[in-house]
PDB file of N, CA and C in Angstrom:
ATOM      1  N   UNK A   1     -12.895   1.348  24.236  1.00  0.00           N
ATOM      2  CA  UNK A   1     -11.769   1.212  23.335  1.00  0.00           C
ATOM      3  C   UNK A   1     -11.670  -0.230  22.828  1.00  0.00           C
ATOM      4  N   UNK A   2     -11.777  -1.080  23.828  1.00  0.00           N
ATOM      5  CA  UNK A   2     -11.949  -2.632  23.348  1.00  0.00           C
ATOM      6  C   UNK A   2     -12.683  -3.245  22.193  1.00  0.00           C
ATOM      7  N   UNK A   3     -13.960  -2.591  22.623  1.00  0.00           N
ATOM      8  CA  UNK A   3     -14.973  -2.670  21.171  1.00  0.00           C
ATOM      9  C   UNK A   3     -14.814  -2.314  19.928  1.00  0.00           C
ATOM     10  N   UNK A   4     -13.922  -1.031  19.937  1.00  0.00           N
ATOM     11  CA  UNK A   4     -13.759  -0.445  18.559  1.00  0.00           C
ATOM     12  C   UNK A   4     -12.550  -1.209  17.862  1.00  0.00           C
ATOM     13  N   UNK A   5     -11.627  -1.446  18.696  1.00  0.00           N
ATOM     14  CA  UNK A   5     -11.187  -2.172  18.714  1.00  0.00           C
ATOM     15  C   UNK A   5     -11.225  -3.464  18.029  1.00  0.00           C
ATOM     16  N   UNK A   6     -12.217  -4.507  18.703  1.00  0.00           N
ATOM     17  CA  UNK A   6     -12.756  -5.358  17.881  1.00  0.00           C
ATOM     18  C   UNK A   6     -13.715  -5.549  16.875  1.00  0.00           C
ATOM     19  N   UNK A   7     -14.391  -4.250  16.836  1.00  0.00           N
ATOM     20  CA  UNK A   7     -15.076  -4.002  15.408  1.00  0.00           C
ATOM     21  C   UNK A   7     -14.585  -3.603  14.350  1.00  0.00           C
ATOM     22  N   UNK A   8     -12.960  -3.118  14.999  1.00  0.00           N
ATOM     23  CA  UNK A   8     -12.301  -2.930  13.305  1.00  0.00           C
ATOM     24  C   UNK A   8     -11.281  -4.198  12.630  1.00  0.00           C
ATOM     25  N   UNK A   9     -11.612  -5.000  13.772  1.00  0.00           N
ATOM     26  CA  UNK A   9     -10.760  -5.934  13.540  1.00  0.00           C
ATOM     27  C   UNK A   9     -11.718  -7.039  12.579  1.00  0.00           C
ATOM     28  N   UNK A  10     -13.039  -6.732  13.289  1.00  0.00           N
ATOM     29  CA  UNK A  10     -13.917  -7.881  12.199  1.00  0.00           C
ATOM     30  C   UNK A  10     -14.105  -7.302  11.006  1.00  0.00           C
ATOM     31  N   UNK A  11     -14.234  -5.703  10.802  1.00  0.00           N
ATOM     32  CA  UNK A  11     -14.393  -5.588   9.530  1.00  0.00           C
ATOM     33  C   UNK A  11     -13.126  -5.478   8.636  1.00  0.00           C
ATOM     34  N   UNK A  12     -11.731  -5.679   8.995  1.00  0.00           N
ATOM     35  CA  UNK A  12     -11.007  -6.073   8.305  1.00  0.00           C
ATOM     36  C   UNK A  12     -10.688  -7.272   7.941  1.00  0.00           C
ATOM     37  N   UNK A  13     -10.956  -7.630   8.949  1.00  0.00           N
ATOM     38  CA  UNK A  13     -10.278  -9.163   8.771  1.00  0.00           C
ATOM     39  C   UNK A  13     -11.206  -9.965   7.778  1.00  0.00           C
ATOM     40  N   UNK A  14     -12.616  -9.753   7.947  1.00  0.00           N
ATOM     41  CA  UNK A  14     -13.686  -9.673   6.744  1.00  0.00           C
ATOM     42  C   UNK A  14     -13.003  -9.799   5.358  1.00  0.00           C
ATOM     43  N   UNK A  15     -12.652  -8.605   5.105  1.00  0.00           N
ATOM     44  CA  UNK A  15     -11.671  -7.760   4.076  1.00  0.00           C
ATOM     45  C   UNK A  15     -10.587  -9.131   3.837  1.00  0.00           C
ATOM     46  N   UNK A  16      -9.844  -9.495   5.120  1.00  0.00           N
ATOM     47  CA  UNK A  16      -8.837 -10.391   4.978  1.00  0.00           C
ATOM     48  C   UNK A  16      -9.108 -11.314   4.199  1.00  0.00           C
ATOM     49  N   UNK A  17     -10.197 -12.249   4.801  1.00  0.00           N
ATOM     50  CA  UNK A  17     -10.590 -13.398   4.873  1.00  0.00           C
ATOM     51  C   UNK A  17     -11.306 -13.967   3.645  1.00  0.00           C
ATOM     52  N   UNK A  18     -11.418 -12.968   3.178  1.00  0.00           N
ATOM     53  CA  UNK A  18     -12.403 -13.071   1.615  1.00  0.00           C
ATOM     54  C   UNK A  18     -10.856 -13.154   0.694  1.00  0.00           C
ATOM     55  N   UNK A  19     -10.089 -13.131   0.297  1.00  0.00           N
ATOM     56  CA  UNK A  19      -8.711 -12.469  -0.410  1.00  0.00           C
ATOM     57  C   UNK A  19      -8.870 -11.588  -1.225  1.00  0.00           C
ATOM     58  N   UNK A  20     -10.234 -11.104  -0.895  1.00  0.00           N
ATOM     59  CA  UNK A  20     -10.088 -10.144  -1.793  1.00  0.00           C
ATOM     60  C   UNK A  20      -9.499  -8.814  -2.298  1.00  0.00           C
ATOM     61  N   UNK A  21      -8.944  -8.889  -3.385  1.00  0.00           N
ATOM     62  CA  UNK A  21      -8.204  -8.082  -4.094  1.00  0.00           C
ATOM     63  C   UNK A  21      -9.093  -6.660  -4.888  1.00  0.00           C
ATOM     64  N   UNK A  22      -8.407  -5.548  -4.363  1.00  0.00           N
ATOM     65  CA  UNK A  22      -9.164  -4.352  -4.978  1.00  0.00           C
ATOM     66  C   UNK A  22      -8.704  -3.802  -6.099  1.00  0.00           C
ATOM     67  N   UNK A  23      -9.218  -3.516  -7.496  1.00  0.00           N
ATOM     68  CA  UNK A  23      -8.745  -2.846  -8.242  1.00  0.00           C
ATOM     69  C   UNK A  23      -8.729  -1.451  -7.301  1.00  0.00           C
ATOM     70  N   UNK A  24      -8.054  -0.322  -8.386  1.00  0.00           N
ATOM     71  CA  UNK A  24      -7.616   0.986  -7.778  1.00  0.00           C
ATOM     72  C   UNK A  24      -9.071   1.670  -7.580  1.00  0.00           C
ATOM     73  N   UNK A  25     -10.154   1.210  -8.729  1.00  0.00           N
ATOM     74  CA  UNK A  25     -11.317   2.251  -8.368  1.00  0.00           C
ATOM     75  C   UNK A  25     -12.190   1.326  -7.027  1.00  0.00           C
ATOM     76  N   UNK A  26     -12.089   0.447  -6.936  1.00  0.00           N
ATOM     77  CA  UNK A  26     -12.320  -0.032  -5.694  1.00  0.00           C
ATOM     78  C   UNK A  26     -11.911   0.046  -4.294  1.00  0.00           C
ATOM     79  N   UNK A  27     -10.712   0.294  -4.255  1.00  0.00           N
ATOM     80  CA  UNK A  27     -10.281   0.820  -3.293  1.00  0.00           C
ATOM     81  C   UNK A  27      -9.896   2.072  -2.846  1.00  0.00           C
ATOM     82  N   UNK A  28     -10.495   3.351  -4.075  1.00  0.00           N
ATOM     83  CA  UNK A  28     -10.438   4.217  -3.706  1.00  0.00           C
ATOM     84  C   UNK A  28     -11.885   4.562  -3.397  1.00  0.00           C
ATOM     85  N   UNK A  29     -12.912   3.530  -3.176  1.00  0.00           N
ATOM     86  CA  UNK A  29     -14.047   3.853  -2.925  1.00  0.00           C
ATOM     87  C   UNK A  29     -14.371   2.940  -1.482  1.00  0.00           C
ATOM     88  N   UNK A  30     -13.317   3.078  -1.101  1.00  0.00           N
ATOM     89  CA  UNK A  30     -13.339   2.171   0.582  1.00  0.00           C
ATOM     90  C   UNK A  30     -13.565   3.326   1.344  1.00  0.00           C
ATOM     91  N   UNK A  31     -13.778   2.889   2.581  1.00  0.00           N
ATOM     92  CA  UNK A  31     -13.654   3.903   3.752  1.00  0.00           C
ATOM     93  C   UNK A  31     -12.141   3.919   4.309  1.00  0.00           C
ATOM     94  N   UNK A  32     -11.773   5.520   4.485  1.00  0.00           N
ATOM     95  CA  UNK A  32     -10.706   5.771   4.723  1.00  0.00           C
ATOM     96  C   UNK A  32      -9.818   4.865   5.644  1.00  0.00           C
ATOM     97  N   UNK A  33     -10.220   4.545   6.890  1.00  0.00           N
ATOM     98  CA  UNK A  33      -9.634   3.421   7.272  1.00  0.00           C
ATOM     99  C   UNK A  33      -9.520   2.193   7.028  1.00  0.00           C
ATOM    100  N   UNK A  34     -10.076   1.552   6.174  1.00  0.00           N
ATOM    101  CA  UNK A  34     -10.439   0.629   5.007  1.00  0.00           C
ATOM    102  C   UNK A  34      -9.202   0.691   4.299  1.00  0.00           C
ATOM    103  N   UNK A  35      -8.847   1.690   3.464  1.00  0.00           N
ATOM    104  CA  UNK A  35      -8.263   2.186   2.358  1.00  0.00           C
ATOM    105  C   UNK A  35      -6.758   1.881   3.467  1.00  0.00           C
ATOM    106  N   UNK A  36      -6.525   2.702   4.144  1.00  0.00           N
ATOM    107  CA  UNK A  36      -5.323   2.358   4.751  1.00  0.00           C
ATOM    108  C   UNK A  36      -4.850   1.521   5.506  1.00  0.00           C
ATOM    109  N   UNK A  37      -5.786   0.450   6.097  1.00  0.00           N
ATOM    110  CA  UNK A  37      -5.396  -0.809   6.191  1.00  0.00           C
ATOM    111  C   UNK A  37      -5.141  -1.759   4.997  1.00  0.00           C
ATOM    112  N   UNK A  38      -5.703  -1.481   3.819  1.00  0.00           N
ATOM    113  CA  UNK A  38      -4.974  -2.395   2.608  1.00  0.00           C
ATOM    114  C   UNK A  38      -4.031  -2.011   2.121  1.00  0.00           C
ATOM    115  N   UNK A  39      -3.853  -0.424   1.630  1.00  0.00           N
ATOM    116  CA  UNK A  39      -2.617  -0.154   1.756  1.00  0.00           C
ATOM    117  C   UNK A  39      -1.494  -0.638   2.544  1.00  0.00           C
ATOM    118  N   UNK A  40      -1.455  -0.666   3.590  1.00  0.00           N
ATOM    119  CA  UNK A  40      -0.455  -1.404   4.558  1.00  0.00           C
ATOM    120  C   UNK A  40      -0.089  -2.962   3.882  1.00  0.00           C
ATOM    121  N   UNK A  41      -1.449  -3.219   3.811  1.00  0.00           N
ATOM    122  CA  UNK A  41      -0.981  -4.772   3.229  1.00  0.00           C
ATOM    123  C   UNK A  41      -0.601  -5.009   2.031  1.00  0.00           C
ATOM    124  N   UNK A  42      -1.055  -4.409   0.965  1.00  0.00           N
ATOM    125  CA  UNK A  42      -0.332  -4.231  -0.405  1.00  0.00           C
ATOM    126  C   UNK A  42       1.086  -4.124  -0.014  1.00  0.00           C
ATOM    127  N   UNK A  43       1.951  -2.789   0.911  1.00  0.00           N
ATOM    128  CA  UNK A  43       3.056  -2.394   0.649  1.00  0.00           C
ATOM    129  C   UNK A  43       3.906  -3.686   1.445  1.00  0.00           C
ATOM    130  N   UNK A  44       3.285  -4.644   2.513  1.00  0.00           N
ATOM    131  CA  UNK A  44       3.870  -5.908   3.431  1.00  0.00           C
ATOM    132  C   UNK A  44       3.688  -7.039   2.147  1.00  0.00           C
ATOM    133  N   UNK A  45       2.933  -6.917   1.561  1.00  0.00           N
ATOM    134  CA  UNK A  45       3.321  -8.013   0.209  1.00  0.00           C
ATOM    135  C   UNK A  45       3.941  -7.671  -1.051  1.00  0.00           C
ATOM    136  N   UNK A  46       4.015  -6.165  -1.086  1.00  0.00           N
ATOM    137  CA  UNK A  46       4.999  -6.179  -2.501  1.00  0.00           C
ATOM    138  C   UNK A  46       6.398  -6.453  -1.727  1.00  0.00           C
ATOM    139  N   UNK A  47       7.101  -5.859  -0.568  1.00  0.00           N
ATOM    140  CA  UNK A  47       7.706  -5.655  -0.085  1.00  0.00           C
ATOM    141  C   UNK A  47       8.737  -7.903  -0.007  1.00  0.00           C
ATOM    142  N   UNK A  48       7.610  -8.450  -0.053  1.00  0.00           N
ATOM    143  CA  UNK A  48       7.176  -9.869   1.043  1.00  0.00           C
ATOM    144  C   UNK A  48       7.947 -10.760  -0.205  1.00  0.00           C
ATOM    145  N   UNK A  49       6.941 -10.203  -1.559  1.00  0.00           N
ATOM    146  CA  UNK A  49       7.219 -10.475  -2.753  1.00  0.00           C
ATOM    147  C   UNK A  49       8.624 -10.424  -3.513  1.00  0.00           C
ATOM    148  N   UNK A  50       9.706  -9.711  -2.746  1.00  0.00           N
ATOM    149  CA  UNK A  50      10.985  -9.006  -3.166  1.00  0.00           C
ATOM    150  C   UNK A  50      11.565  -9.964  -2.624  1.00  0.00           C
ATOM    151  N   UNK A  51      11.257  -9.956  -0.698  1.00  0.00           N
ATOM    152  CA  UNK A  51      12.168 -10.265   0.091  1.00  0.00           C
ATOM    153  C   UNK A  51      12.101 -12.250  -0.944  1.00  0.00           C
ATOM    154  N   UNK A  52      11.118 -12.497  -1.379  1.00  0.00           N
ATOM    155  CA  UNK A  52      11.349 -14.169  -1.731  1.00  0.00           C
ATOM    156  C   UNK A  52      12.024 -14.119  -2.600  1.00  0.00           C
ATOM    157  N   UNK A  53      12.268 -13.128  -3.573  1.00  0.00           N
ATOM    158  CA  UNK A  53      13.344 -13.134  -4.637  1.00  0.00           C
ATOM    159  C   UNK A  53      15.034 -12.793  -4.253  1.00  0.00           C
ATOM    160  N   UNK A  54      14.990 -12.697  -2.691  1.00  0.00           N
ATOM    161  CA  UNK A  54      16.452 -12.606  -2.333  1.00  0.00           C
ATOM    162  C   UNK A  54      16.914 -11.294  -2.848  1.00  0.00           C
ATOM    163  N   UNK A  55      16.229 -10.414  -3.132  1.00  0.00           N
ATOM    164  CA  UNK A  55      16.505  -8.599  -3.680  1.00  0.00           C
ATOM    165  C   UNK A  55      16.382  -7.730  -2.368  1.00  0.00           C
ATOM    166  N   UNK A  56      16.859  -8.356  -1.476  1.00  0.00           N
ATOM    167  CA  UNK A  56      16.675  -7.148  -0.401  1.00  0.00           C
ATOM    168  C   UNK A  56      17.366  -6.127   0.040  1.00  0.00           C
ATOM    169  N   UNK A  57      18.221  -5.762  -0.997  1.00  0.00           N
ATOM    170  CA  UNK A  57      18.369  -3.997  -1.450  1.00  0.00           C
ATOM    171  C   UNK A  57      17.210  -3.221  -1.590  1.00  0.00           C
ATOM    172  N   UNK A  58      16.164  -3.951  -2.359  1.00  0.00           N
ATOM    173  CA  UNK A  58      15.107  -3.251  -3.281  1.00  0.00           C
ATOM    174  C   UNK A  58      14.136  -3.398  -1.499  1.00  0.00           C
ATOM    175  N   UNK A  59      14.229  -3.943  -1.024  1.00  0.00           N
ATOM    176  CA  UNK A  59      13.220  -4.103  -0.138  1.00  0.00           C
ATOM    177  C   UNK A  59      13.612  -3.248   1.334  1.00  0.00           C
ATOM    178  N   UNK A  60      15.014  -3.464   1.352  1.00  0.00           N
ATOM    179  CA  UNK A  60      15.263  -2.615   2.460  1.00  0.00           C
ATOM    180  C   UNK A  60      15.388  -0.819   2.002  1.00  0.00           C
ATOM    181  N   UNK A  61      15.943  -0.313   0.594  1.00  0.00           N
ATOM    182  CA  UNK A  61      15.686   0.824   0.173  1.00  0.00           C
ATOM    183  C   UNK A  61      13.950   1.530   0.390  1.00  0.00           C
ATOM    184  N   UNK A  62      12.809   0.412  -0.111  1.00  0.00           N
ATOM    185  CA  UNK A  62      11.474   0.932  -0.108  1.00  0.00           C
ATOM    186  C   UNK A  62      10.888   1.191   1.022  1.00  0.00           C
ATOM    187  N   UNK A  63      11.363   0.008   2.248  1.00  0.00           N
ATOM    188  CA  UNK A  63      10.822   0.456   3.558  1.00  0.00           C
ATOM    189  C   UNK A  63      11.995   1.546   4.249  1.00  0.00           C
ATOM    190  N   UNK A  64      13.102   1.414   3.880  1.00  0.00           N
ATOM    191  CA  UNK A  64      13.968   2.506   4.716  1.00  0.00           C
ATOM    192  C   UNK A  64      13.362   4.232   4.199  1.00  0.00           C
ATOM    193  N   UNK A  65      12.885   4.004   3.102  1.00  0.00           N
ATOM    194  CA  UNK A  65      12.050   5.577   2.637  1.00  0.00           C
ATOM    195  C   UNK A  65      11.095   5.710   3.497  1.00  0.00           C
ATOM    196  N   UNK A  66       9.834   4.966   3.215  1.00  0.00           N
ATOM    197  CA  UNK A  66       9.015   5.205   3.954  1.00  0.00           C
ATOM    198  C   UNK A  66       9.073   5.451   5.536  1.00  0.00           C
ATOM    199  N   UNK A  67      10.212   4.600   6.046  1.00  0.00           N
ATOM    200  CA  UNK A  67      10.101   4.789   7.697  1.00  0.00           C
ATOM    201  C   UNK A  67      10.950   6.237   8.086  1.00  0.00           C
ATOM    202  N   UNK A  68      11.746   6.305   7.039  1.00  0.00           N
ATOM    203  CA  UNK A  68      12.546   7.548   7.242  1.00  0.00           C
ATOM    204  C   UNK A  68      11.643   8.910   7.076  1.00  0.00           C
ATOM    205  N   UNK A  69      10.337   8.675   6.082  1.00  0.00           N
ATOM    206  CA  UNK A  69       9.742  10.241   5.671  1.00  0.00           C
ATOM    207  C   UNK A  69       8.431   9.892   7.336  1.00  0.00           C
ATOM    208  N   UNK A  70       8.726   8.996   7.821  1.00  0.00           N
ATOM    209  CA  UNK A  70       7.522   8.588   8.939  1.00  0.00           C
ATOM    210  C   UNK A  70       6.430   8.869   8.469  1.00  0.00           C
ATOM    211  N   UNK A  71       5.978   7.655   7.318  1.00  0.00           N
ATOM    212  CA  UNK A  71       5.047   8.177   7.296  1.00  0.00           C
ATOM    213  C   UNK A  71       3.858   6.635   7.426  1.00  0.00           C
ATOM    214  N   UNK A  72       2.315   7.131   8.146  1.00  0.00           N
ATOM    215  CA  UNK A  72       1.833   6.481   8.636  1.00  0.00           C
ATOM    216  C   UNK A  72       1.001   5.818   7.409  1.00  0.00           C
ATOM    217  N   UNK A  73       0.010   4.601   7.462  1.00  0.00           N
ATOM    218  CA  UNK A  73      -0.387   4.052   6.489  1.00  0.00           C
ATOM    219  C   UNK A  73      -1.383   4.472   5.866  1.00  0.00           C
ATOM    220  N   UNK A  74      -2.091   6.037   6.848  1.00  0.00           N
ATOM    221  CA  UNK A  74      -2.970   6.786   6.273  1.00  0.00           C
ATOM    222  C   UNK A  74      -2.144   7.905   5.161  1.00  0.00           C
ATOM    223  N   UNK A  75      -1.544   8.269   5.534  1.00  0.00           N
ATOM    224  CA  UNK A  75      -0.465   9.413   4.687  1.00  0.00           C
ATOM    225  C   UNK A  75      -0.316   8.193   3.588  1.00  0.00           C
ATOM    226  N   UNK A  76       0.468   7.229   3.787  1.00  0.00           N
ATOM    227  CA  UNK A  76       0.773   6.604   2.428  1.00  0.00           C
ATOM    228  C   UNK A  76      -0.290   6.312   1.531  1.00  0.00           C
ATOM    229  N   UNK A  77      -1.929   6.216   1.788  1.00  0.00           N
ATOM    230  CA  UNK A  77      -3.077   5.789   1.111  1.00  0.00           C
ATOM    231  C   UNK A  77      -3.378   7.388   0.865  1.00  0.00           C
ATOM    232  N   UNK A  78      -3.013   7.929   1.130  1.00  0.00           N
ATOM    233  CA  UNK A  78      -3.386   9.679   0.777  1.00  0.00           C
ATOM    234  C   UNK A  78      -2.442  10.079  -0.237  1.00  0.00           C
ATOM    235  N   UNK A  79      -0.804   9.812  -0.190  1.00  0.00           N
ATOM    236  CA  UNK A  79      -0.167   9.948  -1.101  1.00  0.00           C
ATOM    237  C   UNK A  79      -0.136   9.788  -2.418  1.00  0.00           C
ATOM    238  N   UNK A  80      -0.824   8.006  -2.139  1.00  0.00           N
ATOM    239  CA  UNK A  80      -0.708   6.669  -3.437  1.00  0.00           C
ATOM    240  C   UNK A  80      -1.854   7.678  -4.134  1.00  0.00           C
ATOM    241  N   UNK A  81      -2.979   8.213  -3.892  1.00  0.00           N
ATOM    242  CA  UNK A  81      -4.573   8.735  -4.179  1.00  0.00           C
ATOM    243  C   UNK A  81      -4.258  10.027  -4.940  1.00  0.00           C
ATOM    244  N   UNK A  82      -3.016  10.927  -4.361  1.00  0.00           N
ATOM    245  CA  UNK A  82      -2.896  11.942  -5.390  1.00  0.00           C
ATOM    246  C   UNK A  82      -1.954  12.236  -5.971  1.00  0.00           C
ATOM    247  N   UNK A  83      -1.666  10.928  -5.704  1.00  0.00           N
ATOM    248  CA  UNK A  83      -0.484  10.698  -7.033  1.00  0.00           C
ATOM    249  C   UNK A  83      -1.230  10.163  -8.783  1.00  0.00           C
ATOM    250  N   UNK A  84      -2.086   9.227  -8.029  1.00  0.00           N
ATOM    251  CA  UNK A  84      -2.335   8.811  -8.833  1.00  0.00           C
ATOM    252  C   UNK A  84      -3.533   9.052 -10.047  1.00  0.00           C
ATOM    253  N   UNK A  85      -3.872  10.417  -8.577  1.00  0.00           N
ATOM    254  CA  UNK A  85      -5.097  11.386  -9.091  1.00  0.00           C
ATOM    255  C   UNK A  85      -4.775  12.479 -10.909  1.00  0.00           C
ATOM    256  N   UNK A  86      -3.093  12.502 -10.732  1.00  0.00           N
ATOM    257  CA  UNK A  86      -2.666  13.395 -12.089  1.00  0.00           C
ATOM    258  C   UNK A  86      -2.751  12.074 -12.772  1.00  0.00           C
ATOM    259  N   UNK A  87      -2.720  10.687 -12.206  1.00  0.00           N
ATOM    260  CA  UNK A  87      -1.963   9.982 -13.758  1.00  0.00           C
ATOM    261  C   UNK A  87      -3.302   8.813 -14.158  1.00  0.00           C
ATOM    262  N   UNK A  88      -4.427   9.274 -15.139  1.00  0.00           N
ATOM    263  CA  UNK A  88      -5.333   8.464 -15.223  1.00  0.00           C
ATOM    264  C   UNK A  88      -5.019   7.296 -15.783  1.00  0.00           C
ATOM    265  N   UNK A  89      -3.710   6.947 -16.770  1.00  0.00           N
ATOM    266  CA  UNK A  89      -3.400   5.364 -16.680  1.00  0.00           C
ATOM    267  C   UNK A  89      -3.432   4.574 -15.681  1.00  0.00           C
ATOM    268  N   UNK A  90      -2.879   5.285 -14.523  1.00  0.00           N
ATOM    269  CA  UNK A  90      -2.807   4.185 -12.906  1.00  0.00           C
ATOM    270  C   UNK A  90      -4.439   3.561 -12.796  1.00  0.00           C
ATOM    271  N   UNK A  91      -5.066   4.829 -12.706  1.00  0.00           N
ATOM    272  CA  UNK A  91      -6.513   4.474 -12.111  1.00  0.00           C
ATOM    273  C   UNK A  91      -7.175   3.245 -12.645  1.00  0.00           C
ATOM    274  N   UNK A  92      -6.939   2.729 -13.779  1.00  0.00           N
ATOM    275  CA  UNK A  92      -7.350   1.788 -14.622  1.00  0.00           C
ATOM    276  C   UNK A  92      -6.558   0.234 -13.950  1.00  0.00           C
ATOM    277  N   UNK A  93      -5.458   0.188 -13.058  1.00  0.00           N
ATOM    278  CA  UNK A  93      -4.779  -0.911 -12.754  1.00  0.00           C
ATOM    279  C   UNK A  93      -4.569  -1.096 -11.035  1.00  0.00           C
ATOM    280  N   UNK A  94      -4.010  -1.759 -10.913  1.00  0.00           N
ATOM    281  CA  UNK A  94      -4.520  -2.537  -9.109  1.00  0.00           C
ATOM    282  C   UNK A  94      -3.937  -1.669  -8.731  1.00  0.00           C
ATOM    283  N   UNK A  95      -4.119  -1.746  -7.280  1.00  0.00           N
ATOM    284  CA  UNK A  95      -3.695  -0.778  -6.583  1.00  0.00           C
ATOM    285  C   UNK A  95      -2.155  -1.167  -5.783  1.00  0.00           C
ATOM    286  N   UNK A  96      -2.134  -2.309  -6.390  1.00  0.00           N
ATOM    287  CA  UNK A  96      -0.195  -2.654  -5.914  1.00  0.00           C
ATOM    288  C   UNK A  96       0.485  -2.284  -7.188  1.00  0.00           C
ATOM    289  N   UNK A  97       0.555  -2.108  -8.419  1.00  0.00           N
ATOM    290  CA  UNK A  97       0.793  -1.390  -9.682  1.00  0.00           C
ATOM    291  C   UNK A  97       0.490   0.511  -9.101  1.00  0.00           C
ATOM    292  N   UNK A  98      -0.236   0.646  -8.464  1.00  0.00           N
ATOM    293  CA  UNK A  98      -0.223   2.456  -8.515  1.00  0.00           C
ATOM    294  C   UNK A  98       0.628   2.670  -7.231  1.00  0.00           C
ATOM    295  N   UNK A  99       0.812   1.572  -5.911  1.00  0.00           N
ATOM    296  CA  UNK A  99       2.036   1.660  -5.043  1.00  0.00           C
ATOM    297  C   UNK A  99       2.638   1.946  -5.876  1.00  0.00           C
ATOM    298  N   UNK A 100       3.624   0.709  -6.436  1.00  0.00           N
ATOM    299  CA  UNK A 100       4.997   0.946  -6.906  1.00  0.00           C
ATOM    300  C   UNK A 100       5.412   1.703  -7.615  1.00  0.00           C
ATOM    301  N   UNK A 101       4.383   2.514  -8.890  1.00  0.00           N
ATOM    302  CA  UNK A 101       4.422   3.827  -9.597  1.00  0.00           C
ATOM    303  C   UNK A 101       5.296   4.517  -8.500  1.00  0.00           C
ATOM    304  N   UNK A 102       4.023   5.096  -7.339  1.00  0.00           N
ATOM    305  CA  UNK A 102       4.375   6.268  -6.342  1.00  0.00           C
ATOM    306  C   UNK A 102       5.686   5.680  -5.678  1.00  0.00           C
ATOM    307  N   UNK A 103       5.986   4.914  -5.048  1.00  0.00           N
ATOM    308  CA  UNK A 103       7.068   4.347  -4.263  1.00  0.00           C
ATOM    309  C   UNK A 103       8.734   4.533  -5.298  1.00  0.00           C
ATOM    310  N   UNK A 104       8.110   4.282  -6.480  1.00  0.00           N
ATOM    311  CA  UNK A 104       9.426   4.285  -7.791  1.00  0.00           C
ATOM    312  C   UNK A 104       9.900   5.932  -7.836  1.00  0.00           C
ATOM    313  N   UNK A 105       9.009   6.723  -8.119  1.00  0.00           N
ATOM    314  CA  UNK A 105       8.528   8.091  -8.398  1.00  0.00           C
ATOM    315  C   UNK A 105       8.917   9.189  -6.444  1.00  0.00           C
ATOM    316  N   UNK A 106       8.811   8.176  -5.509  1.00  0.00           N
ATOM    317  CA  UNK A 106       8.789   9.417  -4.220  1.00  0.00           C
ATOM    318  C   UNK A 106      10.200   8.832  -3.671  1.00  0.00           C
ATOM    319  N   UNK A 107      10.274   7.786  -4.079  1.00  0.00           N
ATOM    320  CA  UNK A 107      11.777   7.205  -3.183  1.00  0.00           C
ATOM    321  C   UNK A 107      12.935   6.969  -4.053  1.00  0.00           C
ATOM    322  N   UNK A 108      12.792   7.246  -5.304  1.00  0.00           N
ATOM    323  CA  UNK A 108      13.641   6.716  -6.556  1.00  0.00           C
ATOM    324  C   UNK A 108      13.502   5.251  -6.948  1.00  0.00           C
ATOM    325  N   UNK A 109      14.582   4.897  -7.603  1.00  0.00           N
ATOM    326  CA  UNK A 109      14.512   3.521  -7.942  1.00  0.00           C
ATOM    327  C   UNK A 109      15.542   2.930  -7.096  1.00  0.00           C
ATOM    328  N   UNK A 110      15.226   1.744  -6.919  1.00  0.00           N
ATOM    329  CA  UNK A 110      16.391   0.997  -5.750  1.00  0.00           C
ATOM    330  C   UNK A 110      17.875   0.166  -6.329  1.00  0.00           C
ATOM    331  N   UNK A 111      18.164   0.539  -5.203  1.00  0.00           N
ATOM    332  CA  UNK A 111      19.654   0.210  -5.835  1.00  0.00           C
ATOM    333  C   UNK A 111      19.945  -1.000  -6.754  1.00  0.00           C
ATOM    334  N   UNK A 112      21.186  -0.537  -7.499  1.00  0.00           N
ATOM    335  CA  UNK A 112      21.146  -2.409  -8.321  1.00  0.00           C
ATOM    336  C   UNK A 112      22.304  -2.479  -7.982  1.00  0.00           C
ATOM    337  N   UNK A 113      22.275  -3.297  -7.070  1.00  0.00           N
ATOM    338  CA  UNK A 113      23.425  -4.314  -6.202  1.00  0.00           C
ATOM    339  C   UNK A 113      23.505  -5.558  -6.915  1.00  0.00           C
TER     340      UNK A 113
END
């Protein structure tokens, strides 16, 4: 368990360490656990991105959805994928632009406080 462990840690952190950024057809051509470890991190920096603008209505509404439908960071990279599978404009733009589509679209829009 240790090993796998630390072999998924080098090949993410890989992933990390480079900054690299995936368009949507790039990251829908990751490996599934791939795919849902950036997902995770897309949704901890759009999320990250709010909280610095002092909007944390908008930030506590997006994660209170998600933790409320429990859903894990594989379900959410499965969601974002066929959601975005009907809408071929998304596919053309990053994959933190086809989050917030789905997140706008499955949780509503967040409050304006």
């Amino acid at each position: 368990m240790l090993r796998l462990i630390c072999l998924f840690s080098i090949a993410v952190s890989s992933i990390a360490n480079a900054g690299q950024f995936y368009s949507y057809r790039q990251w829908v051509a990751l490996d599934e656990s791939l795919r849902s470890v950036y997902i995770a991190g897309v949704f901890d920096s759009l999320l990250g991105i709010v909280r610095d603008r002092n909007d944390l209505p908008v930030t506590k509404h997006y994660d209170n959805c998600i933790t409320r439908a429990n859903m894990s960071n594989g379900e959410l990279a499965y969601n974002v994928m066929a959601f975005v599978k009907t809408r071929p404009e998304l596919q053309e733009r990053s994959v933190s632009g086809a989050l917030m589509n789905y997140l706008i679209t499955y949780c509503g829009p967040p409050p304006m406080d």
